[in-house]
PDB file of N, CA and C in Angstrom:
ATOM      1  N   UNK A   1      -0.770 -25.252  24.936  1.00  0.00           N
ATOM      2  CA  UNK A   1       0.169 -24.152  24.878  1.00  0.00           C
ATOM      3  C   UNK A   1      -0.446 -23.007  24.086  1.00  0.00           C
ATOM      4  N   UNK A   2      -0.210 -21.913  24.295  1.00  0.00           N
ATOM      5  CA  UNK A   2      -0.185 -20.561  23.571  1.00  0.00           C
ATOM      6  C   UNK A   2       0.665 -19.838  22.715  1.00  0.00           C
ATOM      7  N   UNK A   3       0.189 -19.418  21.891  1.00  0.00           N
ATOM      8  CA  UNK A   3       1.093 -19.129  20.626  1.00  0.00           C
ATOM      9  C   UNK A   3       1.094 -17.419  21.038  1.00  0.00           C
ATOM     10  N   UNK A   4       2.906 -17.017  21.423  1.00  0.00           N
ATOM     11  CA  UNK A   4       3.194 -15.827  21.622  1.00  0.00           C
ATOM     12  C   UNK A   4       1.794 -14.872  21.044  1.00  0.00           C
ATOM     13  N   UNK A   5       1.647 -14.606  20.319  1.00  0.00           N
ATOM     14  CA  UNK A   5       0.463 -13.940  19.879  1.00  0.00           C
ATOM     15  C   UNK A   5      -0.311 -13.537  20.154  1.00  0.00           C
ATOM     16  N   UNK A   6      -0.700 -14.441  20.908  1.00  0.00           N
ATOM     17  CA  UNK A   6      -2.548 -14.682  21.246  1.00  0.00           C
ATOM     18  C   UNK A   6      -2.364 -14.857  22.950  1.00  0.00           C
ATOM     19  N   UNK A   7      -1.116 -14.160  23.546  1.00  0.00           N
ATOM     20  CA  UNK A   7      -1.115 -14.151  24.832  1.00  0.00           C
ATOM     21  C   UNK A   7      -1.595 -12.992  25.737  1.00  0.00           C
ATOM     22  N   UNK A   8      -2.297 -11.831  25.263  1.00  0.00           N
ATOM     23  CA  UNK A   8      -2.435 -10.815  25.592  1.00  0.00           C
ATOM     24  C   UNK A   8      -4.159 -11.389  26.132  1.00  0.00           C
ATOM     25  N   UNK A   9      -4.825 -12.507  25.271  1.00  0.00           N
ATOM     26  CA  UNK A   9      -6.331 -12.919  25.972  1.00  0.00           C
ATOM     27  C   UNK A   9      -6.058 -13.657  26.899  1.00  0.00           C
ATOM     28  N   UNK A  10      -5.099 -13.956  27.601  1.00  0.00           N
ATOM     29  CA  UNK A  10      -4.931 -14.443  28.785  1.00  0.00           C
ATOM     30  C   UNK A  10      -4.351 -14.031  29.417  1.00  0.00           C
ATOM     31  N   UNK A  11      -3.737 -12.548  29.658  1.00  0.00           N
ATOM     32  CA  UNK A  11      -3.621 -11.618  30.619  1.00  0.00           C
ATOM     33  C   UNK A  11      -4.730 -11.066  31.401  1.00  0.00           C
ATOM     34  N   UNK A  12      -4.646 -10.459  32.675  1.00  0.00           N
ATOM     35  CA  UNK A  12      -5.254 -10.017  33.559  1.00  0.00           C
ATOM     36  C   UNK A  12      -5.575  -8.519  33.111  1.00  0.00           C
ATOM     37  N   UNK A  13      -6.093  -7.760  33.397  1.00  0.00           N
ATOM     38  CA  UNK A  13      -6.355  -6.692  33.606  1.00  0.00           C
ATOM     39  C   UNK A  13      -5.747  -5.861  33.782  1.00  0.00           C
ATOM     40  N   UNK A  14      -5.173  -6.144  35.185  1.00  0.00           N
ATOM     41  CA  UNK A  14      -4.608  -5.246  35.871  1.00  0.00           C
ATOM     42  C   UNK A  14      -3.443  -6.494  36.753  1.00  0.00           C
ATOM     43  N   UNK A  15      -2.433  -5.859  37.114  1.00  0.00           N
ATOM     44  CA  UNK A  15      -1.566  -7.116  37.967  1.00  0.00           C
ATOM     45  C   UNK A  15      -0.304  -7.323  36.956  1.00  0.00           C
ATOM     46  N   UNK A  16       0.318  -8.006  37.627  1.00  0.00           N
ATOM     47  CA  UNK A  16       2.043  -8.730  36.928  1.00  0.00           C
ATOM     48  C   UNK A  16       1.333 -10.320  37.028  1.00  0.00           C
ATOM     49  N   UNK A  17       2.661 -10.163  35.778  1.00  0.00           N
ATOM     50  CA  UNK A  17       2.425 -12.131  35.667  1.00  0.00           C
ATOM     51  C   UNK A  17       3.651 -12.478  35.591  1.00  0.00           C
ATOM     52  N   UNK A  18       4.346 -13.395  35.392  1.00  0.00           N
ATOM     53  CA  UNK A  18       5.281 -14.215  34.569  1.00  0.00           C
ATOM     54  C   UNK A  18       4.593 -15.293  33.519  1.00  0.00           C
ATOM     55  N   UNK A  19       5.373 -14.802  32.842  1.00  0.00           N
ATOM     56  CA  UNK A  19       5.318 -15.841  31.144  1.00  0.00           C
ATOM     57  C   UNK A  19       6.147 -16.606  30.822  1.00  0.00           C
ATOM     58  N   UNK A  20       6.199 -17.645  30.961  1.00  0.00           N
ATOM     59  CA  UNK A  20       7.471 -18.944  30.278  1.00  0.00           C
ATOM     60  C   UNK A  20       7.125 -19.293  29.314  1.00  0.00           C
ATOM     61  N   UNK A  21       8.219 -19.383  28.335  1.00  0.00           N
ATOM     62  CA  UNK A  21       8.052 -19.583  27.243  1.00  0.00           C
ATOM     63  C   UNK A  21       8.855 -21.184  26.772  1.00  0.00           C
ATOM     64  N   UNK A  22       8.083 -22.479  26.115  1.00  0.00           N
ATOM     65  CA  UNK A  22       9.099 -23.192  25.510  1.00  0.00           C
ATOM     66  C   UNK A  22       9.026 -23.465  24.261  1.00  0.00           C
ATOM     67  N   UNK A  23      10.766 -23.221  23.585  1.00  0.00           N
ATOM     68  CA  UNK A  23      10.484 -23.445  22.115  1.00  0.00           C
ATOM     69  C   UNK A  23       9.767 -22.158  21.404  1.00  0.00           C
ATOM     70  N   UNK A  24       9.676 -20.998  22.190  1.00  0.00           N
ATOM     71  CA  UNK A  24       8.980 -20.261  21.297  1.00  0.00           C
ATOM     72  C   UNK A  24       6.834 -19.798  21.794  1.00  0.00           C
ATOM     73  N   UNK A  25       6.696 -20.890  22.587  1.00  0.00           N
ATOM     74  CA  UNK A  25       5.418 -20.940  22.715  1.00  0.00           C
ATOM     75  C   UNK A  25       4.870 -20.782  24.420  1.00  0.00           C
ATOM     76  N   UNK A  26       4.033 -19.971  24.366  1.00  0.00           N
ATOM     77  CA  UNK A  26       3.939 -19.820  25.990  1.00  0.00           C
ATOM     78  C   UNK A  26       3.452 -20.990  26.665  1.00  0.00           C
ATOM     79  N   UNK A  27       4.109 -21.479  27.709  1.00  0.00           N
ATOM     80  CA  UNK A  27       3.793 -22.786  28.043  1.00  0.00           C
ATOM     81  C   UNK A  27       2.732 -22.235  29.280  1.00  0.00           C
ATOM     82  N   UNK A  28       2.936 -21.288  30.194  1.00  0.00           N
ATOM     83  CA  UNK A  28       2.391 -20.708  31.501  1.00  0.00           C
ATOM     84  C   UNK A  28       2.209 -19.364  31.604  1.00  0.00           C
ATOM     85  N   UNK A  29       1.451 -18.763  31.809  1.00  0.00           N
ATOM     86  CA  UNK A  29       1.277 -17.163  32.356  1.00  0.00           C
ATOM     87  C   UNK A  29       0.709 -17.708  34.126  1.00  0.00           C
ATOM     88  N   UNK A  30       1.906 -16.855  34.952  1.00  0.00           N
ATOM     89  CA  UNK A  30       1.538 -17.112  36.124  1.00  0.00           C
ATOM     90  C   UNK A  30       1.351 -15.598  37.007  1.00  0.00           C
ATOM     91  N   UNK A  31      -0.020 -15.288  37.315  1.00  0.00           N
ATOM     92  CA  UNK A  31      -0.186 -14.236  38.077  1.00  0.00           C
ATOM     93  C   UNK A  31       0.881 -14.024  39.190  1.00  0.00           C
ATOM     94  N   UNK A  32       1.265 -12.972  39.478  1.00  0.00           N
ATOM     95  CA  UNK A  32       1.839 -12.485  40.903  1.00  0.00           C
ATOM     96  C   UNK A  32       0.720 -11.742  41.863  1.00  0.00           C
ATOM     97  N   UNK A  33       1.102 -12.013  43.058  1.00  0.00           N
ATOM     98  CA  UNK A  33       0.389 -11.614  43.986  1.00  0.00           C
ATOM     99  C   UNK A  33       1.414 -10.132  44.361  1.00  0.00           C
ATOM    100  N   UNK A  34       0.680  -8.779  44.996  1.00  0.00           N
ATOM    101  CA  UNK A  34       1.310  -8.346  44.982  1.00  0.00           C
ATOM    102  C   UNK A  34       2.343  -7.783  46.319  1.00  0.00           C
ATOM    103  N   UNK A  35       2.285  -9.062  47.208  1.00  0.00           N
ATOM    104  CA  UNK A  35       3.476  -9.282  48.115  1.00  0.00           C
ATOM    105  C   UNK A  35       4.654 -10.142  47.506  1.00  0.00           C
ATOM    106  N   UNK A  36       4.647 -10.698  46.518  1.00  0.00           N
ATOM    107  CA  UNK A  36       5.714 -11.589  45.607  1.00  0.00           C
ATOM    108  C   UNK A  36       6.514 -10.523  44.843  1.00  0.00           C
ATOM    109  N   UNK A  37       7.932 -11.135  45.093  1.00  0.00           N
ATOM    110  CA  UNK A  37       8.561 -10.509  44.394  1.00  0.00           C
ATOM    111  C   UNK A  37       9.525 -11.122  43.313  1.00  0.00           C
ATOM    112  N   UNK A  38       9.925 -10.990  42.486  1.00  0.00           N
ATOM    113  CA  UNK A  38      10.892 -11.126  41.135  1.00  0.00           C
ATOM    114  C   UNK A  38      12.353 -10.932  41.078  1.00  0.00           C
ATOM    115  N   UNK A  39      13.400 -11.566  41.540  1.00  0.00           N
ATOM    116  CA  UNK A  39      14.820 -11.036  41.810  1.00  0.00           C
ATOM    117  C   UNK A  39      15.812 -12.023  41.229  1.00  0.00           C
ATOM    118  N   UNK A  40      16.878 -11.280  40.783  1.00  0.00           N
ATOM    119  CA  UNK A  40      17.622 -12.083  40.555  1.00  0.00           C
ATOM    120  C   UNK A  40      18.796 -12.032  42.027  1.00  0.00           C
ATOM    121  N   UNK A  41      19.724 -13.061  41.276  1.00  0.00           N
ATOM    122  CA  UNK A  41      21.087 -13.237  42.507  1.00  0.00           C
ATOM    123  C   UNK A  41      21.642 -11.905  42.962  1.00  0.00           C
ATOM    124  N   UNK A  42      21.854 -10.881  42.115  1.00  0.00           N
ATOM    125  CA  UNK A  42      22.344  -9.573  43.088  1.00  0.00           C
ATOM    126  C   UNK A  42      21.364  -9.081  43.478  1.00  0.00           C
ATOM    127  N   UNK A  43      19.860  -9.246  43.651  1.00  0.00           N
ATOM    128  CA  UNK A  43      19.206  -8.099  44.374  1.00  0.00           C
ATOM    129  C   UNK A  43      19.196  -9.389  46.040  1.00  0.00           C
ATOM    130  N   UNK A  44      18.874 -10.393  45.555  1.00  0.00           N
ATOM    131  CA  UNK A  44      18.763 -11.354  46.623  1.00  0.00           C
ATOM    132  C   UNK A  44      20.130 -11.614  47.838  1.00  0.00           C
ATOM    133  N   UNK A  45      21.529 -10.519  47.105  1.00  0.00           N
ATOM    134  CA  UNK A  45      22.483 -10.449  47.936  1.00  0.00           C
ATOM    135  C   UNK A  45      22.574  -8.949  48.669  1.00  0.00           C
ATOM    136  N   UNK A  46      21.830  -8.387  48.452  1.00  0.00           N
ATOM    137  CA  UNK A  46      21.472  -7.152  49.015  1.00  0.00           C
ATOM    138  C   UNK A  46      20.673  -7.122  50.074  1.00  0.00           C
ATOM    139  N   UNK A  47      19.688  -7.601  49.576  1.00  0.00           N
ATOM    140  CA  UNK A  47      18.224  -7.954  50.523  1.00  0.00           C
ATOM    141  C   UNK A  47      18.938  -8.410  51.490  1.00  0.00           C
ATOM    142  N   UNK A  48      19.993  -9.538  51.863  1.00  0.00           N
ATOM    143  CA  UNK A  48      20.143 -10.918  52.756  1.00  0.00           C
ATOM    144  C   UNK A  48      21.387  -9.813  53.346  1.00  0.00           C
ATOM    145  N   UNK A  49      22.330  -9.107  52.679  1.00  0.00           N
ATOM    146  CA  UNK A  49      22.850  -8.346  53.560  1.00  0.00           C
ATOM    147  C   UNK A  49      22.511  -7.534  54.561  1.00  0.00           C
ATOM    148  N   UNK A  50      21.251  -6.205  53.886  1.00  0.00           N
ATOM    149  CA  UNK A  50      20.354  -5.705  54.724  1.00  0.00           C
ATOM    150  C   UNK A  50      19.439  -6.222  55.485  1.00  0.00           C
ATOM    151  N   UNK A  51      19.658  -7.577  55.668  1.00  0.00           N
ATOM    152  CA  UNK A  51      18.796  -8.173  56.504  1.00  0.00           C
ATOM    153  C   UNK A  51      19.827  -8.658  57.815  1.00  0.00           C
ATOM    154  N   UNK A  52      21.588  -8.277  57.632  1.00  0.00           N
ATOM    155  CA  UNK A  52      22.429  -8.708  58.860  1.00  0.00           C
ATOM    156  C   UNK A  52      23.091  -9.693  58.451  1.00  0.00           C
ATOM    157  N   UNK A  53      23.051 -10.487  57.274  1.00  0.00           N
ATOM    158  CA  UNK A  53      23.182 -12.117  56.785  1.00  0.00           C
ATOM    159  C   UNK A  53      24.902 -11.627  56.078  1.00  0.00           C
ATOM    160  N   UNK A  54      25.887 -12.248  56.105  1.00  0.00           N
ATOM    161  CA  UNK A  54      27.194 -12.263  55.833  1.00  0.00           C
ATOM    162  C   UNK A  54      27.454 -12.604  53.805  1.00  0.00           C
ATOM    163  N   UNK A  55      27.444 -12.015  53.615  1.00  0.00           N
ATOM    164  CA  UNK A  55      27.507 -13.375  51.942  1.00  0.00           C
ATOM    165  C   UNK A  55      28.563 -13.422  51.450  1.00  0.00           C
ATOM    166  N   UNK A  56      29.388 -14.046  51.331  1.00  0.00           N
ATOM    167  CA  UNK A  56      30.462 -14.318  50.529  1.00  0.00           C
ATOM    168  C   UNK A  56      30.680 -15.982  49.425  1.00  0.00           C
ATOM    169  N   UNK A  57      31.791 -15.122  48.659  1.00  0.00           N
ATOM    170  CA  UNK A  57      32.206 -16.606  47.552  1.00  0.00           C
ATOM    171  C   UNK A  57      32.382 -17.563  48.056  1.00  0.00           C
ATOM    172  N   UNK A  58      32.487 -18.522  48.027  1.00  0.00           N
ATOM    173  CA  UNK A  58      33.607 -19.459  48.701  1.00  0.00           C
ATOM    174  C   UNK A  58      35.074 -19.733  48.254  1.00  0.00           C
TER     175      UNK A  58
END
């Protein structure tokens, strides 16, 4: 694991990552490619609407 700190020498250059953290300590830095995308539940109900898709509660 990586100590918040010392996570900037295992960044890329250039690019997005995701960082998980457990307890405080970076467990993963995971590159993104840059066709990947990052969303939460309301952008993912937008997308699926503008895509024709119905969404509702139950």
């Amino acid at each position: 694991m990586i100590e918040k700190q010392n996570v900037a020498e295992y960044l890329p250059d250039n690019g997005r990552v995701l960082v998980y953290l457990t307890h405080g300590v970076v467990s993963t830095v995971l590159p993104l490619k840059d066709e990947q995308l990052v969303a939460d539940i309301e952008l993912m109900i937008v997308l699926l609407r503008r895509m024709g898709y119905d969404v509702r509660l139950k």
